[in-house]
C-alpha atoms as a PDB file:
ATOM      1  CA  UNK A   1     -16.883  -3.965  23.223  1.00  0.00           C
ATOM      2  CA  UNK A   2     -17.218  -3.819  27.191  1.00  0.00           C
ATOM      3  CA  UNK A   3     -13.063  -3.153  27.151  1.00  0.00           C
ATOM      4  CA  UNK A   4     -13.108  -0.956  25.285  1.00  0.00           C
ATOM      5  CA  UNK A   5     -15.690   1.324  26.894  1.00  0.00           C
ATOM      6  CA  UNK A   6     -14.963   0.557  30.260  1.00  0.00           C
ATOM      7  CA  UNK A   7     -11.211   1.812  29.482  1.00  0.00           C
ATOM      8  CA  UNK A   8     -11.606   4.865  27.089  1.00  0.00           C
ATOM      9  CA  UNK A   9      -9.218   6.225  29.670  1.00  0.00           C
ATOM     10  CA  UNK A  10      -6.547   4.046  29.554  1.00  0.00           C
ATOM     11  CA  UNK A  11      -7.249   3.775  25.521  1.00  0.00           C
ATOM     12  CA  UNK A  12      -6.869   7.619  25.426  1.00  0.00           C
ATOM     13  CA  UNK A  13      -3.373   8.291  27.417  1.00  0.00           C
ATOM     14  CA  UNK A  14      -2.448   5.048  25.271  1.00  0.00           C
ATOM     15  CA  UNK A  15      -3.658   6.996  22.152  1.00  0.00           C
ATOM     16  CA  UNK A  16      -1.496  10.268  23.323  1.00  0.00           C
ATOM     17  CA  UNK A  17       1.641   8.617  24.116  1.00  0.00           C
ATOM     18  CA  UNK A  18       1.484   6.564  20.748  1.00  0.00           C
ATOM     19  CA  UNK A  19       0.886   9.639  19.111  1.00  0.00           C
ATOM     20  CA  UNK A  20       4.206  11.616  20.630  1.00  0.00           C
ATOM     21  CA  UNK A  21       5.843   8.321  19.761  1.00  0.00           C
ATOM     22  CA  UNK A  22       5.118   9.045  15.862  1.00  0.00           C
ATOM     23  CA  UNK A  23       5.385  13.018  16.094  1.00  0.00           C
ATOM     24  CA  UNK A  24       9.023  12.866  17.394  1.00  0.00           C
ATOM     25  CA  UNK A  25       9.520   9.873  14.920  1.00  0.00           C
ATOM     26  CA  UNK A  26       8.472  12.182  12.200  1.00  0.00           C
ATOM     27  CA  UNK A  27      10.167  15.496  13.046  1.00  0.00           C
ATOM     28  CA  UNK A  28      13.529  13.193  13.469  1.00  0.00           C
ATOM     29  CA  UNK A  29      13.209  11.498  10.551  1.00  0.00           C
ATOM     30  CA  UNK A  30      12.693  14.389   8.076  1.00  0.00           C
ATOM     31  CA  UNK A  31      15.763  16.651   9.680  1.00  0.00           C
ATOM     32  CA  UNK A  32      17.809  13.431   9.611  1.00  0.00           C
ATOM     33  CA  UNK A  33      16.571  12.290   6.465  1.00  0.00           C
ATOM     34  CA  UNK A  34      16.842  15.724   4.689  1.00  0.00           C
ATOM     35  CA  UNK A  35      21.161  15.376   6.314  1.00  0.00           C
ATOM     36  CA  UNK A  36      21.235  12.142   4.465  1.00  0.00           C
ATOM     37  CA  UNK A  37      19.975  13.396   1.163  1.00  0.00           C
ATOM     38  CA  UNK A  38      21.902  16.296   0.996  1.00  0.00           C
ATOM     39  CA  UNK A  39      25.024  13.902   1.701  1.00  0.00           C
ATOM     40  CA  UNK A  40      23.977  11.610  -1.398  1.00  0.00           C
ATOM     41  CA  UNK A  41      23.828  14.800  -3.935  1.00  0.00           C
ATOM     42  CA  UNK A  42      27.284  16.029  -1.848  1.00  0.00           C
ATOM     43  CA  UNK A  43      30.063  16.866  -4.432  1.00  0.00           C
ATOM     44  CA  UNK A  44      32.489  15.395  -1.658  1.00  0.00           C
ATOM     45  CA  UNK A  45      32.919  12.087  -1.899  1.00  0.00           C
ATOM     46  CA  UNK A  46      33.338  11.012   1.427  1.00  0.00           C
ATOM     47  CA  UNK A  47      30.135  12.438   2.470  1.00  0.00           C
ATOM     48  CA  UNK A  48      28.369  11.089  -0.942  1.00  0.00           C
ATOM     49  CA  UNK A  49      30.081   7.779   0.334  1.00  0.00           C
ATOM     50  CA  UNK A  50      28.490   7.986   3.709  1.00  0.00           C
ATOM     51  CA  UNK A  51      24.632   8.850   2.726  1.00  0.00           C
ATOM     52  CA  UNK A  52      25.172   5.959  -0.135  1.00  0.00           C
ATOM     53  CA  UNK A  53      26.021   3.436   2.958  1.00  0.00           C
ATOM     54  CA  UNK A  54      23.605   5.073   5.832  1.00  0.00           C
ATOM     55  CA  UNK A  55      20.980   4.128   3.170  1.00  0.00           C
ATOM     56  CA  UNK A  56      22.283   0.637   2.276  1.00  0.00           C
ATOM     57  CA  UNK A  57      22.751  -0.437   5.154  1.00  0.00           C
ATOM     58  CA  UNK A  58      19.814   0.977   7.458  1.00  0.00           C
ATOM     59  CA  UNK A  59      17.184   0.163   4.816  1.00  0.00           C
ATOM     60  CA  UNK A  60      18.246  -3.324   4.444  1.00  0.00           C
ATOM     61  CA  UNK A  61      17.766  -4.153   8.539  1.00  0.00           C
ATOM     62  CA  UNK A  62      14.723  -5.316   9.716  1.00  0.00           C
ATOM     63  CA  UNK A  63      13.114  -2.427  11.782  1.00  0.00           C
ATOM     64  CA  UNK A  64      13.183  -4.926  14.729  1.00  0.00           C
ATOM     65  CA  UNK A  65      16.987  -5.741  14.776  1.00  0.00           C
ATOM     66  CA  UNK A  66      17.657  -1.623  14.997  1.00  0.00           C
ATOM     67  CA  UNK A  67      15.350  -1.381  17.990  1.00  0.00           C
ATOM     68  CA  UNK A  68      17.389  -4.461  18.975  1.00  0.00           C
ATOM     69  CA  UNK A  69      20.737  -2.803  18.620  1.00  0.00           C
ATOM     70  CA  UNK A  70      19.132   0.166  20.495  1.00  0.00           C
ATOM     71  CA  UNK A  71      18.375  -1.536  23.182  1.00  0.00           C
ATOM     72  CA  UNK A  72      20.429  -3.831  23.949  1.00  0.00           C
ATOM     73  CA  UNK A  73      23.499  -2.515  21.647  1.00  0.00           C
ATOM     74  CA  UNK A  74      24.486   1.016  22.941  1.00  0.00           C
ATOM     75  CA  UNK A  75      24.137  -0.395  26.811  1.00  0.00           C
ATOM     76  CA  UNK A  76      27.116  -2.421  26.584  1.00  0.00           C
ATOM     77  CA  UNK A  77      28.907   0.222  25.700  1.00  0.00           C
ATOM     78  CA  UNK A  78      27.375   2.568  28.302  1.00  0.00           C
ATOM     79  CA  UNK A  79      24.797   4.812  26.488  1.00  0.00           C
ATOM     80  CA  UNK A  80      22.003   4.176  28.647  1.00  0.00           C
ATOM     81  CA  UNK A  81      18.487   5.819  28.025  1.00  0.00           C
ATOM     82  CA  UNK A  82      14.969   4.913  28.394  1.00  0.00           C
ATOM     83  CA  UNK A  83      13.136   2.607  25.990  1.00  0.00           C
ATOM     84  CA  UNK A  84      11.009   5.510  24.802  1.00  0.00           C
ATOM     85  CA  UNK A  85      14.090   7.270  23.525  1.00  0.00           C
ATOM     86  CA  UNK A  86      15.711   3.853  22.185  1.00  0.00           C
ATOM     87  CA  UNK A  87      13.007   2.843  20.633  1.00  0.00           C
ATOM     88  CA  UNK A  88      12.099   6.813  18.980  1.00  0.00           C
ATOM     89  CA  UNK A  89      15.613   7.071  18.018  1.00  0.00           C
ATOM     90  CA  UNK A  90      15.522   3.379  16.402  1.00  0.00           C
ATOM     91  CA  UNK A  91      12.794   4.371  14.598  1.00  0.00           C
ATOM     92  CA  UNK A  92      13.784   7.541  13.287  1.00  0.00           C
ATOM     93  CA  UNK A  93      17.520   6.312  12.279  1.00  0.00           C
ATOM     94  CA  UNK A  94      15.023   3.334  10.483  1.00  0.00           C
ATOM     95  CA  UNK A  95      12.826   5.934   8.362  1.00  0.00           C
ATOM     96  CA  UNK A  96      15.462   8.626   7.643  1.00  0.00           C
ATOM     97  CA  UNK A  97      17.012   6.168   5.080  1.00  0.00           C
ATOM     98  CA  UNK A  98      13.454   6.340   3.464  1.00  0.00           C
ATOM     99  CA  UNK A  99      13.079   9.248   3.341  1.00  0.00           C
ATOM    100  CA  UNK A 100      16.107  10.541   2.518  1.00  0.00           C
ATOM    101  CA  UNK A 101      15.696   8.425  -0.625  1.00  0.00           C
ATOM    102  CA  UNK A 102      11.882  10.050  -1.077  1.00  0.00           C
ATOM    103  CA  UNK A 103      13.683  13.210  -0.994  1.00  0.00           C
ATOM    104  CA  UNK A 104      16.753  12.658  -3.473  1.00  0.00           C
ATOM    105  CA  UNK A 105      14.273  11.828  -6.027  1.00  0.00           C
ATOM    106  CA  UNK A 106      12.634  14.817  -5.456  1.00  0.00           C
ATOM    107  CA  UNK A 107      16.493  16.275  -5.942  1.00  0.00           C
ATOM    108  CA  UNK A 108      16.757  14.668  -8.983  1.00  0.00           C
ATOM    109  CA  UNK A 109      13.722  16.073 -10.482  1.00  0.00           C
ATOM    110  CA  UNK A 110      14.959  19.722 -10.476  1.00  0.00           C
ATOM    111  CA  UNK A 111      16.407  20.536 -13.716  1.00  0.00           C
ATOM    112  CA  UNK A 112      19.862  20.264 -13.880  1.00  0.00           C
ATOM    113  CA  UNK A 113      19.647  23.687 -15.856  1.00  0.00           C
ATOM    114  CA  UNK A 114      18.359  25.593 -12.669  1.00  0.00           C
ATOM    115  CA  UNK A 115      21.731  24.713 -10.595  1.00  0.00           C
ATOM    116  CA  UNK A 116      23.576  26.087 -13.153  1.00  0.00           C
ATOM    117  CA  UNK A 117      22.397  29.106 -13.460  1.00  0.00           C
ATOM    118  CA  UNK A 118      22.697  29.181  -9.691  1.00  0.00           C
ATOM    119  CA  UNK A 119      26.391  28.581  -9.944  1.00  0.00           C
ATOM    120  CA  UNK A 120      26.736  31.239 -12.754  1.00  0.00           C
ATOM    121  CA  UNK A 121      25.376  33.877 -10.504  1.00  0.00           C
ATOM    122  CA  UNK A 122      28.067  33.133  -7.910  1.00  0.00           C
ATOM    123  CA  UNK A 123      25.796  30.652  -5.321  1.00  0.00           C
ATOM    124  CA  UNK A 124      27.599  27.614  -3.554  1.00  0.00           C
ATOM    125  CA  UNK A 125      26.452  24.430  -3.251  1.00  0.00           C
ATOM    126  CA  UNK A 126      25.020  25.445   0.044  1.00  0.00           C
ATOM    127  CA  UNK A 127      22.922  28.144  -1.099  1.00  0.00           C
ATOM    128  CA  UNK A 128      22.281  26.324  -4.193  1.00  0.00           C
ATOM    129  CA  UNK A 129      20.722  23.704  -2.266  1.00  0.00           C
ATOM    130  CA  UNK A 130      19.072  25.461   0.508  1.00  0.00           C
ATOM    131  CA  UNK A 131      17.486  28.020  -1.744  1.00  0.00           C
ATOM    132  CA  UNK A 132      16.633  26.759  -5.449  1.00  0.00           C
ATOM    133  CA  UNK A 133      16.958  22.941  -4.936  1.00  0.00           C
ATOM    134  CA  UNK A 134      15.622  21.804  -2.202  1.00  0.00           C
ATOM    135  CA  UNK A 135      12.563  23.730  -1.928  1.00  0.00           C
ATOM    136  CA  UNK A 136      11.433  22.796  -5.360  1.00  0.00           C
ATOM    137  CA  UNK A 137      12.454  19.171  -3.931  1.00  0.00           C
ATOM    138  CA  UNK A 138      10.187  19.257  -1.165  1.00  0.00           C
ATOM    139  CA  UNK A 139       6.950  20.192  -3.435  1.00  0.00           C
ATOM    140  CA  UNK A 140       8.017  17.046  -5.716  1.00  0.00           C
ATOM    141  CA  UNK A 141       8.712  14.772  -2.546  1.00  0.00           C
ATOM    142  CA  UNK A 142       5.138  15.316  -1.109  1.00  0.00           C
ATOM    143  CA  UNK A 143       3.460  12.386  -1.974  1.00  0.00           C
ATOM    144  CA  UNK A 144       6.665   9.692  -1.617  1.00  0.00           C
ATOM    145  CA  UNK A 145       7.532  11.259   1.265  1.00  0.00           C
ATOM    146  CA  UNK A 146       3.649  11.173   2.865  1.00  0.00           C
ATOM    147  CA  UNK A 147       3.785   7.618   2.262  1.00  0.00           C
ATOM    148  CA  UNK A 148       7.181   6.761   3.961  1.00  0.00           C
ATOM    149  CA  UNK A 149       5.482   8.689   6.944  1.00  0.00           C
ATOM    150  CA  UNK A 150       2.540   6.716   6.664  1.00  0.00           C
ATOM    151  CA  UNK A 151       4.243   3.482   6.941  1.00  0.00           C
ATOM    152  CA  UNK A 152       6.304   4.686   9.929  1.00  0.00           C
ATOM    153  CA  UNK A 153       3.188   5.502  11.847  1.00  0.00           C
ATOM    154  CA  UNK A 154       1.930   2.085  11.840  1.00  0.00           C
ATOM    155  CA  UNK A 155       6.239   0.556  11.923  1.00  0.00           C
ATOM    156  CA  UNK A 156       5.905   2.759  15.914  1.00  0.00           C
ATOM    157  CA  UNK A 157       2.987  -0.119  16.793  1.00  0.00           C
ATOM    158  CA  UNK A 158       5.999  -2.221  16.791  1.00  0.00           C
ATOM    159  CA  UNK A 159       7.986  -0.210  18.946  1.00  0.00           C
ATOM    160  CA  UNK A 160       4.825  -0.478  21.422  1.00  0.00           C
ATOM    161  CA  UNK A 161       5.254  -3.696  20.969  1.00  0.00           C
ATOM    162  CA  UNK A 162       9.640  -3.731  22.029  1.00  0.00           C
ATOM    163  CA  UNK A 163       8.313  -2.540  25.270  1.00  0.00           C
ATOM    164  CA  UNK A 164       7.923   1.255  25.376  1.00  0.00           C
ATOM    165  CA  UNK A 165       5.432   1.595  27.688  1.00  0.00           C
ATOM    166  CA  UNK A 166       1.948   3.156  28.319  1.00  0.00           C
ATOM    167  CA  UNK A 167       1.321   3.360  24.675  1.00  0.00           C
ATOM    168  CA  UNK A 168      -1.465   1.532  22.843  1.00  0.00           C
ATOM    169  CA  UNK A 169      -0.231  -1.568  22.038  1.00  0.00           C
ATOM    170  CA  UNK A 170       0.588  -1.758  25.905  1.00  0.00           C
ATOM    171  CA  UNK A 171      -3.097  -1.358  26.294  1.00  0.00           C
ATOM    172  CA  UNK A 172      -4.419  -3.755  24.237  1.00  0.00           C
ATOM    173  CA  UNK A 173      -1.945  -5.869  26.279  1.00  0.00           C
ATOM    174  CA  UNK A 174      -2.485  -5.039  29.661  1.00  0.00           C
ATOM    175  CA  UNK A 175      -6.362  -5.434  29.385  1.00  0.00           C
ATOM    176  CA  UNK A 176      -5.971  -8.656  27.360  1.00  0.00           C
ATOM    177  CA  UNK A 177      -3.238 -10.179  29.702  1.00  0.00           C
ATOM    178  CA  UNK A 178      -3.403  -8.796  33.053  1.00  0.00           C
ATOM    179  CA  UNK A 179      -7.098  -7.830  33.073  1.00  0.00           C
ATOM    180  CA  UNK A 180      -8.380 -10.692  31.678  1.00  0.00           C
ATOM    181  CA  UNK A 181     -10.224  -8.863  28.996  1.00  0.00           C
ATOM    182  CA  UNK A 182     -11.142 -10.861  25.446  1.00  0.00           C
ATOM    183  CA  UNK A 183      -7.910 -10.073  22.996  1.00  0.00           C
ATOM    184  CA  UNK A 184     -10.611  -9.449  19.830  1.00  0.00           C
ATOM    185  CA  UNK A 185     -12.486  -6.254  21.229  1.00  0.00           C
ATOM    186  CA  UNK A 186      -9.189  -5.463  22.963  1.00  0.00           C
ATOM    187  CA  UNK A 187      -7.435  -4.957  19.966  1.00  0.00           C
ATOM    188  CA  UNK A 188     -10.364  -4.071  17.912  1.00  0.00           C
ATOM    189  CA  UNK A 189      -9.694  -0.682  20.136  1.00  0.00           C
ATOM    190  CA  UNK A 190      -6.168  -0.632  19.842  1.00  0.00           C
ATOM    191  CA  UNK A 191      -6.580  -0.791  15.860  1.00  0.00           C
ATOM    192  CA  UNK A 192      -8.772   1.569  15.565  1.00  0.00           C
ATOM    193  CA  UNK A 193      -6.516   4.152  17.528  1.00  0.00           C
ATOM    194  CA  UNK A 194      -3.800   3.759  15.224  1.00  0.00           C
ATOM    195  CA  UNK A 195      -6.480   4.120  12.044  1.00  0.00           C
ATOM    196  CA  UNK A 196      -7.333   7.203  13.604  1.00  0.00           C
ATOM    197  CA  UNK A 197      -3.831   8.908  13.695  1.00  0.00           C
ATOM    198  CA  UNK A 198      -2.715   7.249   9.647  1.00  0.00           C
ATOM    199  CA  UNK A 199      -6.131   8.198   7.983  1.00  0.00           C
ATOM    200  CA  UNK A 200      -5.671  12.285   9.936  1.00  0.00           C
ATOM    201  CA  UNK A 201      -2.553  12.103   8.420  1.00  0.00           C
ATOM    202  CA  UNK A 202      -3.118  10.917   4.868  1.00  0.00           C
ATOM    203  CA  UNK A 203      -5.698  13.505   5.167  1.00  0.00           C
ATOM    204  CA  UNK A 204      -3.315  16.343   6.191  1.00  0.00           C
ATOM    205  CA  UNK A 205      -0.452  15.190   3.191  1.00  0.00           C
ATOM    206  CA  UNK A 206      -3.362  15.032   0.852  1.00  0.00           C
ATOM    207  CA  UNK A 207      -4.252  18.657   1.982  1.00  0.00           C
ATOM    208  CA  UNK A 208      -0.535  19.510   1.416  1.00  0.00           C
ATOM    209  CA  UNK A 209      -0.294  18.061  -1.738  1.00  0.00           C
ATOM    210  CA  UNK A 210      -3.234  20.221  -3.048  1.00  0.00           C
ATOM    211  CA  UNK A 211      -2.089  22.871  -1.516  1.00  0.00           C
ATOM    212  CA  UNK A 212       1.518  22.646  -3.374  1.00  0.00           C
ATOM    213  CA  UNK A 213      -0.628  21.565  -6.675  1.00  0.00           C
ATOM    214  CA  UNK A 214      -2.407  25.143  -6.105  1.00  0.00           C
ATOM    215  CA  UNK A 215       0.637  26.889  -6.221  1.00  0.00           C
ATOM    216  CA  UNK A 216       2.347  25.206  -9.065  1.00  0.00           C
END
């Protein structure tokens, strides 16, 4: 384990930019995903049409052929970024259709009863949504939604992988390739770096979800 000692520098700044990678991932992915949702539940049809084909078609491509359209889509037609934002934006346009779908279940759990009486008092869909729907959609969506998040924190290893940069699966790369280093111990390092950030955050959801279990 030599590498892996001898670098705990490089494995650390690795560690911190993989870690931004899956923070913006997540904060993008639940404000898009929650857009996509409310779309689904929409009383327009146009916009119900829209979430119903964001979702088709999004969670039936590979996670690799979005950061492929990313990349090497939106250039020819001269939207030019870096491949950190390419590949966070791929990834969050990937897990929104996840989540959004963690989230409408959550939707449909509400009693149908409870946006009723909304509408009786005089609430729009708007403010039926934003203040007796969703939240109680939220609590419900915990645990689905946890999981989706969990799966996109190890799905951003592959986005290492497309050629981000200075994250840890460049790392394990660099040391094994360039340095000479053997690839086992190397990624024995890289591994446990992204164990580290999926087990704090099952931890974290599983605090949440007592938390919400509390106040039910």
């Amino acid at each position: 384990m030599d590498a892996v000692f001898d670098n705990l520098d490089l494995y650390w700044s690795g560690f911190l930019r993989s870690l931004g990678i899956c923070l913006w991932a997540m904060v993008g992915s639940l404000l898009l995903g929650t857009v996509i949702a409310v779309c689904r539940v929409s009383p327009n049809p146009a916009l119900r049409a829209f979430g119903a084909a964001w979702v088709t078609v999004v969670r039936n491509c590979p996670l690799t052929v979005v950061l492929f359209f990313f990349a090497f889509g939106l250039p020819t037609i001269g939207i030019n970024y870096s491949y950190y934002v390419f590949g966070v934006s791929a990834l969050v346009v990937y897990t929104s259709a996840f989540v959004c779908e963690a989230l409408r279940s959550g939707i449909n759990a509400v009693s149908a009863g409870q946006a009723e009486a909304a509408r009786a008092i005089g609430l729009t869909f708007t403010q039926t949504l934003s203040s007796v729907i969703l939240p109680q959609a939220f609590r419900s969506s915990i645990p689905p939604v946890g999981s989706v998040l969990i799966a996109m924190f190890k799905n951003s290893a592959v986005v290492g992988a497309f050629g981000v940069g200075r994250d840890l699966w460049s790392v394990g790369k660099r040391l094994s390739s360039a340095q000479g280093y053997d690839a086992l111990p190397v990624f024995t390092g890289v591994a446990v770096g992204y164990l580290v950030i999926t087990l704090t955050a099952s931890a974290l959801l599983a605090l949440a979800e007592r938390k919400v279990a509390i106040v039910r």
